[in-house]
Protein backbone atom coordinates (compact mmCIF):
# COMPACT_ATOMS: atom_id res chain seq x y z
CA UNK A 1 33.53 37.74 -20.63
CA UNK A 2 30.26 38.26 -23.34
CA UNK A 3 32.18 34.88 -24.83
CA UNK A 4 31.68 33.29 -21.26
CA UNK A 5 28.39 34.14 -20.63
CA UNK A 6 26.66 33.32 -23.86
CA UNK A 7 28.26 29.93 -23.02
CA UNK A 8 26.83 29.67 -19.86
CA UNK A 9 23.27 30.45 -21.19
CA UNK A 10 23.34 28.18 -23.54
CA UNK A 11 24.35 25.23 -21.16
CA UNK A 12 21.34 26.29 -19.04
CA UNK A 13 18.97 26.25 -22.28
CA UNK A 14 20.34 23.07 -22.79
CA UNK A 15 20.11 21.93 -19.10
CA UNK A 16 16.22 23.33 -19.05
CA UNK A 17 15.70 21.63 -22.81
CA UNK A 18 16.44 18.27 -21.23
CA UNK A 19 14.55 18.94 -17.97
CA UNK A 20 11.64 19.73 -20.15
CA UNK A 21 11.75 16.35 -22.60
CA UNK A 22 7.81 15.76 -23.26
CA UNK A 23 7.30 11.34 -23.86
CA UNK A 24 4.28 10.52 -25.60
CA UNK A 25 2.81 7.51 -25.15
CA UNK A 26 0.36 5.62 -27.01
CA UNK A 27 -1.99 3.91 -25.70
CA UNK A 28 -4.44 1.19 -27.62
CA UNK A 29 -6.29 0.40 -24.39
CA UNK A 30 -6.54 2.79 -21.56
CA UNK A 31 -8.43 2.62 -18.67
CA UNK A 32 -10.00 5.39 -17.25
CA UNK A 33 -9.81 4.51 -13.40
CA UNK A 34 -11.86 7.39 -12.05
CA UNK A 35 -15.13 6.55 -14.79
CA UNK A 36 -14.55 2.89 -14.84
CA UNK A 37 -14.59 2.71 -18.19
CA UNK A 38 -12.16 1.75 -21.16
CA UNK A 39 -10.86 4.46 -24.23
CA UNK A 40 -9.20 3.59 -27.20
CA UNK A 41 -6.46 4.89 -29.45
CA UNK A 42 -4.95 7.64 -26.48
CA UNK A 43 -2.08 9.74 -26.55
CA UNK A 44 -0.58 10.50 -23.14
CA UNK A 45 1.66 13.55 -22.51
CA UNK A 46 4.28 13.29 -20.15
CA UNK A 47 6.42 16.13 -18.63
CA UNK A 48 8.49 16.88 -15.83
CA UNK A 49 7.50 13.33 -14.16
CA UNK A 50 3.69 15.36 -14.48
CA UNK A 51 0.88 14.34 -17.12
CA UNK A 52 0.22 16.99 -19.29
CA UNK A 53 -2.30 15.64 -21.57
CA UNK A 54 -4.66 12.55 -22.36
CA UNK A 55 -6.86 12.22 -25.72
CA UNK A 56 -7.39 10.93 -28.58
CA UNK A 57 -6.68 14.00 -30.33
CA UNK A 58 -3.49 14.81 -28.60
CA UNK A 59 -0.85 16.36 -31.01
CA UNK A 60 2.53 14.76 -30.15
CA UNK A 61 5.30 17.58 -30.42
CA UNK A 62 7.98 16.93 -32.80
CA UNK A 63 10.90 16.17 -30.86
CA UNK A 64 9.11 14.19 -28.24
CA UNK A 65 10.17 10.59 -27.00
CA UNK A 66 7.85 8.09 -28.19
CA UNK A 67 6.34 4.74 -25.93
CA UNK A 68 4.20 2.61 -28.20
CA UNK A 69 1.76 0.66 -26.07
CA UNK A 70 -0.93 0.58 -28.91
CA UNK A 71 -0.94 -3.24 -28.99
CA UNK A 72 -1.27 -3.10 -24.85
CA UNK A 73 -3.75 -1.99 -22.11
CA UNK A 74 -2.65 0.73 -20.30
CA UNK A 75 -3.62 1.83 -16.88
CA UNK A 76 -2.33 4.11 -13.67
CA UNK A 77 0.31 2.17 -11.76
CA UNK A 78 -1.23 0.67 -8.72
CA UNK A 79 -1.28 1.04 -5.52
CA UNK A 80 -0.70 -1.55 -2.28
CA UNK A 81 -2.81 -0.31 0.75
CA UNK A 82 -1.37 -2.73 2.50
CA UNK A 83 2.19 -3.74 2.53
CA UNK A 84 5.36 -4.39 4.93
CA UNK A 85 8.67 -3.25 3.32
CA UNK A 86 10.76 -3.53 5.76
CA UNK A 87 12.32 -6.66 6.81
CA UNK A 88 13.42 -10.23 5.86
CA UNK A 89 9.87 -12.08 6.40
CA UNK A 90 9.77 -13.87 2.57
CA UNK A 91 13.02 -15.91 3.55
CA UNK A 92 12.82 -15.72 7.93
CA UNK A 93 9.15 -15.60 9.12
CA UNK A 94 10.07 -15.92 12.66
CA UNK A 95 9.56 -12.46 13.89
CA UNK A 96 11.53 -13.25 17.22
CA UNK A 97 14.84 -13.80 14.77
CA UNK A 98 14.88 -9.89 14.09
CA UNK A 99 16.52 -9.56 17.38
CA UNK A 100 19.66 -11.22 15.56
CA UNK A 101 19.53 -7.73 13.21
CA UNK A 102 20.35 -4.25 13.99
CA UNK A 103 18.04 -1.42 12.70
CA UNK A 104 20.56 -0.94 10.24
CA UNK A 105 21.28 -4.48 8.88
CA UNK A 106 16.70 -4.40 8.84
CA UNK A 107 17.08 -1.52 6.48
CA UNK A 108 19.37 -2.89 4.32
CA UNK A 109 17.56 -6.30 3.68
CA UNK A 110 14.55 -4.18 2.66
CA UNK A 111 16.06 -2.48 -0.36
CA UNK A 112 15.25 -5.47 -3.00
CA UNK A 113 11.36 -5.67 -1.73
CA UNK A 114 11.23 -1.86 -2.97
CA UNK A 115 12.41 -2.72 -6.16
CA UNK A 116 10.50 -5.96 -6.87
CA UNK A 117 7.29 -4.12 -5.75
CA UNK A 118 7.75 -1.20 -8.17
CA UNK A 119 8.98 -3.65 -11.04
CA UNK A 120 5.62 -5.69 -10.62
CA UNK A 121 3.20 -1.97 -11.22
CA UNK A 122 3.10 -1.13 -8.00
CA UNK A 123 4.35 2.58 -7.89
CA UNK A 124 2.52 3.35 -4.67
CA UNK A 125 2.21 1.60 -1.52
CA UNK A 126 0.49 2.56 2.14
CA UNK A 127 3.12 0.80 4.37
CA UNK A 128 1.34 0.32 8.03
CA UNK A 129 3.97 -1.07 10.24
CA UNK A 130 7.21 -2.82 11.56
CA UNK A 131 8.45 -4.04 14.35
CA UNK A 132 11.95 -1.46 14.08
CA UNK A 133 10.40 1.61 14.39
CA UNK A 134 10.95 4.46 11.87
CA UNK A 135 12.91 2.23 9.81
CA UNK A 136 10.12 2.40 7.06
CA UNK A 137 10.32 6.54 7.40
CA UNK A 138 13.93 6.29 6.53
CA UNK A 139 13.26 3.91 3.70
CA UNK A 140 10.39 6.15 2.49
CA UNK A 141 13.06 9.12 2.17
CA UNK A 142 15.76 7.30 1.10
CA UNK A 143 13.62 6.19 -2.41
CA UNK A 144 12.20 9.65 -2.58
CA UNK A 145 16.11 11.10 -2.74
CA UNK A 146 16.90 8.64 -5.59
CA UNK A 147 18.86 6.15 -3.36
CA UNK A 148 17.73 3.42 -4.85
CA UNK A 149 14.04 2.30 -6.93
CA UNK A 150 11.19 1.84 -5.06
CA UNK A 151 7.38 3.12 -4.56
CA UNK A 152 6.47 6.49 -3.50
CA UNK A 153 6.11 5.25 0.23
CA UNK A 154 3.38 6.39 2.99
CA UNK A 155 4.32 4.92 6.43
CA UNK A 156 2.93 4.15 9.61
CA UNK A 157 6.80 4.38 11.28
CA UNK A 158 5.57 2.13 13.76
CA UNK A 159 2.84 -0.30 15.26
CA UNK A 160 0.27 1.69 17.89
CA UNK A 161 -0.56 -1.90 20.15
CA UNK A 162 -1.17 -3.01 23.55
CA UNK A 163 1.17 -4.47 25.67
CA UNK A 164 1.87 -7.93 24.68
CA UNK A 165 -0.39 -7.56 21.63
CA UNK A 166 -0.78 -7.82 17.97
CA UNK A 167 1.96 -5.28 16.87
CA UNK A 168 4.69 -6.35 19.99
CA UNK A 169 7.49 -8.40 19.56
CA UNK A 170 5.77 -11.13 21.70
CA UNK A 171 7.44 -14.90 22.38
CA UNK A 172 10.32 -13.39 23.98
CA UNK A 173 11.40 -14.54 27.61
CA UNK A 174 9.72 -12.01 30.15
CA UNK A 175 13.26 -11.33 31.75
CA UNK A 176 14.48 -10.13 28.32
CA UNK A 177 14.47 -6.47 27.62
CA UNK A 178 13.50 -5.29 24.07
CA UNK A 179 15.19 -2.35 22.28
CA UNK A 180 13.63 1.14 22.29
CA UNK A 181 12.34 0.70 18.78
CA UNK A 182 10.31 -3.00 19.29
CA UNK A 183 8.28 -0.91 21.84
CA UNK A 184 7.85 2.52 20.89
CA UNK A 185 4.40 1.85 19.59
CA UNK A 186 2.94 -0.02 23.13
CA UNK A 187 0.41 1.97 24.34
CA UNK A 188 -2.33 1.09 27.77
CA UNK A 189 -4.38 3.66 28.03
CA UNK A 190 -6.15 6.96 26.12
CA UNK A 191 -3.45 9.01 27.01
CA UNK A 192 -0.84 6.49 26.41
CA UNK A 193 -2.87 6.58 22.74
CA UNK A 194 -2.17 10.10 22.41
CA UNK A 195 1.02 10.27 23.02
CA UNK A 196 2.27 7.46 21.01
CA UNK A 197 0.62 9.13 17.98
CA UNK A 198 2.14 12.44 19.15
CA UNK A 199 5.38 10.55 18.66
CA UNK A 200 4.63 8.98 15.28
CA UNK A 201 3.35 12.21 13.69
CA UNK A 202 6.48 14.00 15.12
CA UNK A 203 8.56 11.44 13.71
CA UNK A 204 7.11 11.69 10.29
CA UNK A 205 4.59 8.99 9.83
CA UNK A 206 2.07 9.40 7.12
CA UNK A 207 -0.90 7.54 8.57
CA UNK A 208 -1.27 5.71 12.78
CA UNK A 209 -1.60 1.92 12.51
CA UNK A 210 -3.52 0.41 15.10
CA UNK A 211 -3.96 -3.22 16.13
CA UNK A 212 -7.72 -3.64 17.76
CA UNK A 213 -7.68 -7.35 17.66
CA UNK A 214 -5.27 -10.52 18.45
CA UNK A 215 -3.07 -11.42 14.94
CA UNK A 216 -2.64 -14.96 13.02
CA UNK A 217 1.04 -14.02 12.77
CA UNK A 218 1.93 -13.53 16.42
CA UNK A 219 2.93 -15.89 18.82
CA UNK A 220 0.95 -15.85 22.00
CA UNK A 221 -1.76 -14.14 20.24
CA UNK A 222 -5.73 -14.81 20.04
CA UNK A 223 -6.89 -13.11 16.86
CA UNK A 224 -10.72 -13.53 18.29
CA UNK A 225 -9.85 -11.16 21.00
CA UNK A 226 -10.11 -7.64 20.93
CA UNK A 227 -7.26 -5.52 21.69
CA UNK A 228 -7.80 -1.85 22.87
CA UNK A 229 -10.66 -0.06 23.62
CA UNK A 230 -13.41 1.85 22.61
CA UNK A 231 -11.79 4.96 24.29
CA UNK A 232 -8.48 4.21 23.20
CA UNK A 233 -9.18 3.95 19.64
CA UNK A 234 -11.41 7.26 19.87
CA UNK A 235 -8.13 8.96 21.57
CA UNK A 236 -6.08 7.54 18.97
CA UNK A 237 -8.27 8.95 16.13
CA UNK A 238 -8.57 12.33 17.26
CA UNK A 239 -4.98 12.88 18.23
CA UNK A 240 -4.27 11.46 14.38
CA UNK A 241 -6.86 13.43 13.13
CA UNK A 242 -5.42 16.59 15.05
CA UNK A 243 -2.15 16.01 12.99
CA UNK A 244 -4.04 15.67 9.39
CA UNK A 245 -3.25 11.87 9.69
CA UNK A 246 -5.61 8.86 9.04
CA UNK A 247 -5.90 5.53 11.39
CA UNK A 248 -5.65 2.16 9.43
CA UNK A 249 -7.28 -0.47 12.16
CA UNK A 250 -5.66 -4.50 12.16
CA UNK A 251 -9.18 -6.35 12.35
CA UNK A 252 -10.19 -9.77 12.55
CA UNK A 253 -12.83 -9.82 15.86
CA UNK A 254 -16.22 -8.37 14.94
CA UNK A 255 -16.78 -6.86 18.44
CA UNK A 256 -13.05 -5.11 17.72
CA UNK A 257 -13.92 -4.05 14.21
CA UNK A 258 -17.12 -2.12 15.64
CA UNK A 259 -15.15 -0.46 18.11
CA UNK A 260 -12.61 0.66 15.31
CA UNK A 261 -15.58 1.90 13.21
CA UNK A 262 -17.36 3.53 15.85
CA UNK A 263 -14.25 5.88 16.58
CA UNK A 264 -13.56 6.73 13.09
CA UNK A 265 -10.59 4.75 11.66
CA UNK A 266 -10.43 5.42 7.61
CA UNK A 267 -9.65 1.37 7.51
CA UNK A 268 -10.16 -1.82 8.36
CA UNK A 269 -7.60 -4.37 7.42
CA UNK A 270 -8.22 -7.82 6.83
CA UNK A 271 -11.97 -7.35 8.31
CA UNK A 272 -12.06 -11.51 8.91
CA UNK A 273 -15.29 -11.95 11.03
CA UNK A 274 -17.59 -9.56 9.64
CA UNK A 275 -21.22 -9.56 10.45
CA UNK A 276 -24.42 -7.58 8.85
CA UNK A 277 -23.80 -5.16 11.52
CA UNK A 278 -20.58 -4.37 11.03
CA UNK A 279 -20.91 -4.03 6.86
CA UNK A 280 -24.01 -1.75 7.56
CA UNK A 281 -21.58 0.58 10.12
CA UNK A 282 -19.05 0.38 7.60
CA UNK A 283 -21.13 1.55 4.24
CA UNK A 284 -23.22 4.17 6.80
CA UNK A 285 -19.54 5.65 7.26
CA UNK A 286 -17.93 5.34 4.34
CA UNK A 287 -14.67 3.45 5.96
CA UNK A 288 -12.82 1.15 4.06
CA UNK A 289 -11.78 -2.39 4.15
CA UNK A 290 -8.55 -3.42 2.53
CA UNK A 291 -9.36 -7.36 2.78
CA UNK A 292 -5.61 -9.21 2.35
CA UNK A 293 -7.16 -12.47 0.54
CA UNK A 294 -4.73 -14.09 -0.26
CA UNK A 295 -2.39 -13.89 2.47
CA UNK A 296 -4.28 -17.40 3.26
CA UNK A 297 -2.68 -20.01 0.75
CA UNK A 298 0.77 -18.41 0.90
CA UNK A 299 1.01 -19.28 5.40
CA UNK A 300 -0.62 -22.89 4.48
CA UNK A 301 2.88 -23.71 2.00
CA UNK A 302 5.24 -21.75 3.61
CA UNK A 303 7.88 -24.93 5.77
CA UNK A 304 9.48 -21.85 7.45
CA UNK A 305 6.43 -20.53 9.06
CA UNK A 306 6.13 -21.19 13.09
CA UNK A 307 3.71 -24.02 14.26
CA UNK A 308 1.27 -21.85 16.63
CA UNK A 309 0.90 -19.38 13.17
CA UNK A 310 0.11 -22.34 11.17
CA UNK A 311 -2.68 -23.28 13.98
CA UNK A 312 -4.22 -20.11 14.30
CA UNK A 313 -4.88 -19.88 10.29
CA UNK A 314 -8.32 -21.70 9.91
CA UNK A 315 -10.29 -18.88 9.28
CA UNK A 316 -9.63 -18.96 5.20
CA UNK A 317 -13.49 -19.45 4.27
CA UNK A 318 -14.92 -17.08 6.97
CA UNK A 319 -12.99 -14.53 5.64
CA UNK A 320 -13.73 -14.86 1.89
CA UNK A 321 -17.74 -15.03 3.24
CA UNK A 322 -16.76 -11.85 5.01
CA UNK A 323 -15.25 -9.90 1.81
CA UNK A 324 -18.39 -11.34 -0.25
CA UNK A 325 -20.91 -9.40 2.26
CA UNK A 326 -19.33 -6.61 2.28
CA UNK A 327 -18.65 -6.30 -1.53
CA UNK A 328 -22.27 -7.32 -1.80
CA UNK A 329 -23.29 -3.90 0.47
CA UNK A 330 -21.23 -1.84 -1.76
CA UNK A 331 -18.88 -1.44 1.00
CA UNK A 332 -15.36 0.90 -0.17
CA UNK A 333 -13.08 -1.68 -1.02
CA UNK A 334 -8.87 -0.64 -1.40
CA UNK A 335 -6.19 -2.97 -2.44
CA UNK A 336 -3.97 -4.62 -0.36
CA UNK A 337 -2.09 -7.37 -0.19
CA UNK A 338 -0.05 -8.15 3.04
CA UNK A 339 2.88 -8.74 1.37
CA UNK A 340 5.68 -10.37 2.57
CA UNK A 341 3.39 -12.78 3.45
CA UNK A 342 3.04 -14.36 0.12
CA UNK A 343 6.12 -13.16 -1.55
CA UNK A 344 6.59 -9.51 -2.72
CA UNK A 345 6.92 -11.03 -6.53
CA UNK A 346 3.72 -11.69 -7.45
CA UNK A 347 1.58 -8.69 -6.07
CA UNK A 348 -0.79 -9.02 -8.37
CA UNK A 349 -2.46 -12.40 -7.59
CA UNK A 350 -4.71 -10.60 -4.77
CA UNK A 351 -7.09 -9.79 -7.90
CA UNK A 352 -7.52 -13.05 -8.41
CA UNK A 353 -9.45 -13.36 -5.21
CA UNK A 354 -11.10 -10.08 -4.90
CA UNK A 355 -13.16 -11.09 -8.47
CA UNK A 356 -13.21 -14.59 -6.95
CA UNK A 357 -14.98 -12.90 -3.92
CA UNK A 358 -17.48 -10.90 -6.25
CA UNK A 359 -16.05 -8.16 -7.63
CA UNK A 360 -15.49 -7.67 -11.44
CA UNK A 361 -12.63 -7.50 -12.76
CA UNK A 362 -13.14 -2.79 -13.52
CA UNK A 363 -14.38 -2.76 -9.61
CA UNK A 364 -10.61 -4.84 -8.45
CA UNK A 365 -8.66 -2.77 -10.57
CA UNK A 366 -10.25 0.84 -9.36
CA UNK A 367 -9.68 -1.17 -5.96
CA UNK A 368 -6.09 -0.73 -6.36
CA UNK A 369 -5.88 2.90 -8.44
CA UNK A 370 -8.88 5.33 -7.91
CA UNK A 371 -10.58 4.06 -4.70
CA UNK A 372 -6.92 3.37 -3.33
CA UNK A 373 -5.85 6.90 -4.13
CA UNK A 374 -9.04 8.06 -2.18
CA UNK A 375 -8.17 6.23 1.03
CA UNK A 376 -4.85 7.45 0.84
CA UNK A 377 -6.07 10.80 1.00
CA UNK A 378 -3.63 10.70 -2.24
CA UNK A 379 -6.57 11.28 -5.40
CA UNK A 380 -5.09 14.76 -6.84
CA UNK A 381 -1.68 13.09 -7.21
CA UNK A 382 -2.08 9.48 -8.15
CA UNK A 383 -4.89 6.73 -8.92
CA UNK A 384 -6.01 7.75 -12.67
CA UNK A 385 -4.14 9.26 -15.80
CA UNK A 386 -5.07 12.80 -15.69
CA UNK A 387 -3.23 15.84 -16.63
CA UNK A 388 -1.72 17.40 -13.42
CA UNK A 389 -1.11 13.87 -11.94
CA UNK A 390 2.58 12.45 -11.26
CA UNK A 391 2.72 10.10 -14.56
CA UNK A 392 2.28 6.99 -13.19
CA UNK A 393 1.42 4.68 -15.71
CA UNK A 394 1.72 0.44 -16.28
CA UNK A 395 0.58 -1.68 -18.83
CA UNK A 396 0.13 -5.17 -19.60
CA UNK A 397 -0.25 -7.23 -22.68
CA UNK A 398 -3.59 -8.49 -23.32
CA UNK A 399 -7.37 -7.75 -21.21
CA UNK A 400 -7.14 -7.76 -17.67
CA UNK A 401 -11.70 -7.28 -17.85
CA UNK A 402 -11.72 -10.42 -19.59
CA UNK A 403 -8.75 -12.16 -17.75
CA UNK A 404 -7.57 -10.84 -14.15
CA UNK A 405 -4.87 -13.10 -13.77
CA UNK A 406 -2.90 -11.00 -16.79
CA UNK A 407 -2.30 -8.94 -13.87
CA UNK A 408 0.94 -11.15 -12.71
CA UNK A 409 2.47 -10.24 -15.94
CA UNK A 410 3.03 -6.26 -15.63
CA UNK A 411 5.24 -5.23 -18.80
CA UNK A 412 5.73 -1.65 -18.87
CA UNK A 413 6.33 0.70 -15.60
CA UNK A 414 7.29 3.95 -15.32
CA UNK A 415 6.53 6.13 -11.71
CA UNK A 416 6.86 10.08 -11.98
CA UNK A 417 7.88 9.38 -15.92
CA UNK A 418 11.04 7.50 -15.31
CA UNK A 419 10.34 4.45 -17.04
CA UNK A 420 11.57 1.31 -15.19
CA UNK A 421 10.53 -1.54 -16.79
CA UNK A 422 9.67 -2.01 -20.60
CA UNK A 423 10.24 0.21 -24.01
């Protein structure tokens, strides 16, 4: 018996020895998301999936894992405020042709976009929508139990949208009934609002998603019209709010933007048309705008896309004006990228046209780690390399200050200190 139980205490000294394993990882470059500035020479501690400790003075413990990065920079992984996991969009852009899936079959054509999103540096991504409800809260789960790699996932479950508007499964014959999940966001009135969020926030969804204008990628849709109204949107923010959840607003119509501002969304995505008036509202109240660039040159190239999407896309300029005025105000500015619109491989190009649209190349990074993190409501856990953050950590080869594009080329990444890509 005293034979037996020594046994067994050493196999749990052993079993807490390997739970325990400290990496260090050295750093040349590191950039310090939260100051906006760059250190040198850095040793990062790493336990538990939890940052212990970041210095230059760091003592490395003797039977530590070592990561050499020295010859790299080094930064927190990223973050996507705006992205669409679920689905088959890159290869089937036709939203009507996910009535030939099943909820199931939509999950399961989703599990490679985790992957390829994580493998590019982005171990965080805001999710805000799809047209199978809740799918995205089972995907969300399903990564966080180890089912397969992906981002630490926050989800909208479903789209909150008028009838026949931006977030419904439009196009379809009116004599055609939809399935229970295509429609569980449709909402016509405050109380409508309220109880459609009631839903969502019962149903597990991190944040509401809200659709106040017409969309580019839906058929029978005017994106210069607003959708919903000012009522509705306040209903839908303070039954969110009432749950600890924050709105994201769909934007492209100034007159819907306002409304969205006026009622307290924490976002506006895509922000297309905005005027003086609508950056001063946004800076006076601190809400964000995730802008989605680039989503503009990927619809232009893609053969698959529908003809009435291709029409409605003219607005490429207008929108880049938009992004310059606001970045020009000092407007909060998060990353996003719309992905699957351009394809879920190269998540990194957005950069590219937030310093095109005047931000440097520090202010586009913090973009998509510290400011990110703040929107998300998310800062104590992710967006910098702290100690007592989940270690979350990328880096690339080369200066991503002196050339964003490096940002396409993401070498090392390991989310919660599993390393998934690199040394």
């Amino acid at each position: 018996m005293r034979s037996a139980l020594l046994s067994l205490t050493a196999a749990l000294l052993l079993a807490g020895g390997a739970r325990a394993q400290v990496t260090a990882i050295r750093a040349g470059r590191l950039i310090d998301a939260d100051a906006g500035t760059v250190l040198t020479n850095q040793v990062i501690l790493v336990r538990n999936g939890e940052i212990t400790a970041v210095g230059a003075n760091v003592a490395i413990p003797k039977d530590a894992k070592v990561i050499d990065l020295s010859g790299m920079t080094v930064m927190p992984g990223l973050l996507d405020m705006h992205s669409h996991l679920v689905g088959a969009w890159v290869t089937d852009p036709e939203p009507l042709d996910e009535l030939r899936r099943t909820a199931a079959e939509e999950a399961y054509v989703s599990i490679p976009n985790a992957k390829t999103v994580l493998m590019e540096g982005f171990t965080t991504v805001r999710d805000v929508g799809t047209y199978r409800a809740l799918v995205d809260v089972a995907m969300r789960d399903a990564i966080a139990r180890g089912d397969f790699p992906g981002p630490r996932m926050y989800v909208a479950g479903a789209y909150v949208t008028i009838t026949g508007g931006a977030g419904a499964m439009t196009g379809v014959s009116p004599d055609v009934g939809l399935p229970w999940d295509m429609t569980y966001g449709v909402a016509n009135s405050p109380w409508e609002v309220r109880e459609r969020v009631r839903k969502l926030a019962g149903n597990g969804a991190d944040l509401i998603k809200v659709l106040v204008t017409g969309a580019i990628l839906t058929h029978n849709s005017n994106h210069l019209a607003r959708e919903f109204t000012l009522e509705e949107l306040q209903a839908a923010v303070d039954e969110a709010h009432n749950f600890g959840l924050k709105v994201a607003a769909h934007g492209h119509n100034v007159n819907g933007i306002k409304n969205a501002i006026r009622a307290g969304v924490a976002s506006i995505e895509h922000g297309t048309f905005l005027d003086s008036e609508a950056v001063a509202m946004m800076k006076e109240r601190g809400t964000y705008l995730v802008p989605t660039l680039e989503v503009h040159s990927c619809i232009q190239v893609n053969p698959n896309l529908p003809k009435d999407f291709l029409a409605h896309d003219t607005i490429a300029r207008i929108h880049l004006e938009s992004f310059r005025r606001a970045v020009k105000a000092g407007v909060k500015i998060a990353y996003g990228t719309d992905n699957p619109v351009c394809s879920f491989k190269y998540p990194g190009r957005e950069f590219e046209y937030m310093v095109q649209g005047g931000m440097t190349p520090m202010q586009a990074l913090q973009a998509a780690t510290s400011a990110a993190a703040d929107l998300l409501g998310q800062s104590a856990t992710v967006g910098s390399i702290k100690p007592g953050k989940h270690a979350d950590i990328i880096a690339v080869a080369g200066d991503p200050l002196k050339d964003i594009a490096i940002m396409q080329n993401v070498a090392f990444v390991m989310k919660a200190g599993t390393v998934y890509k690199g040394p």
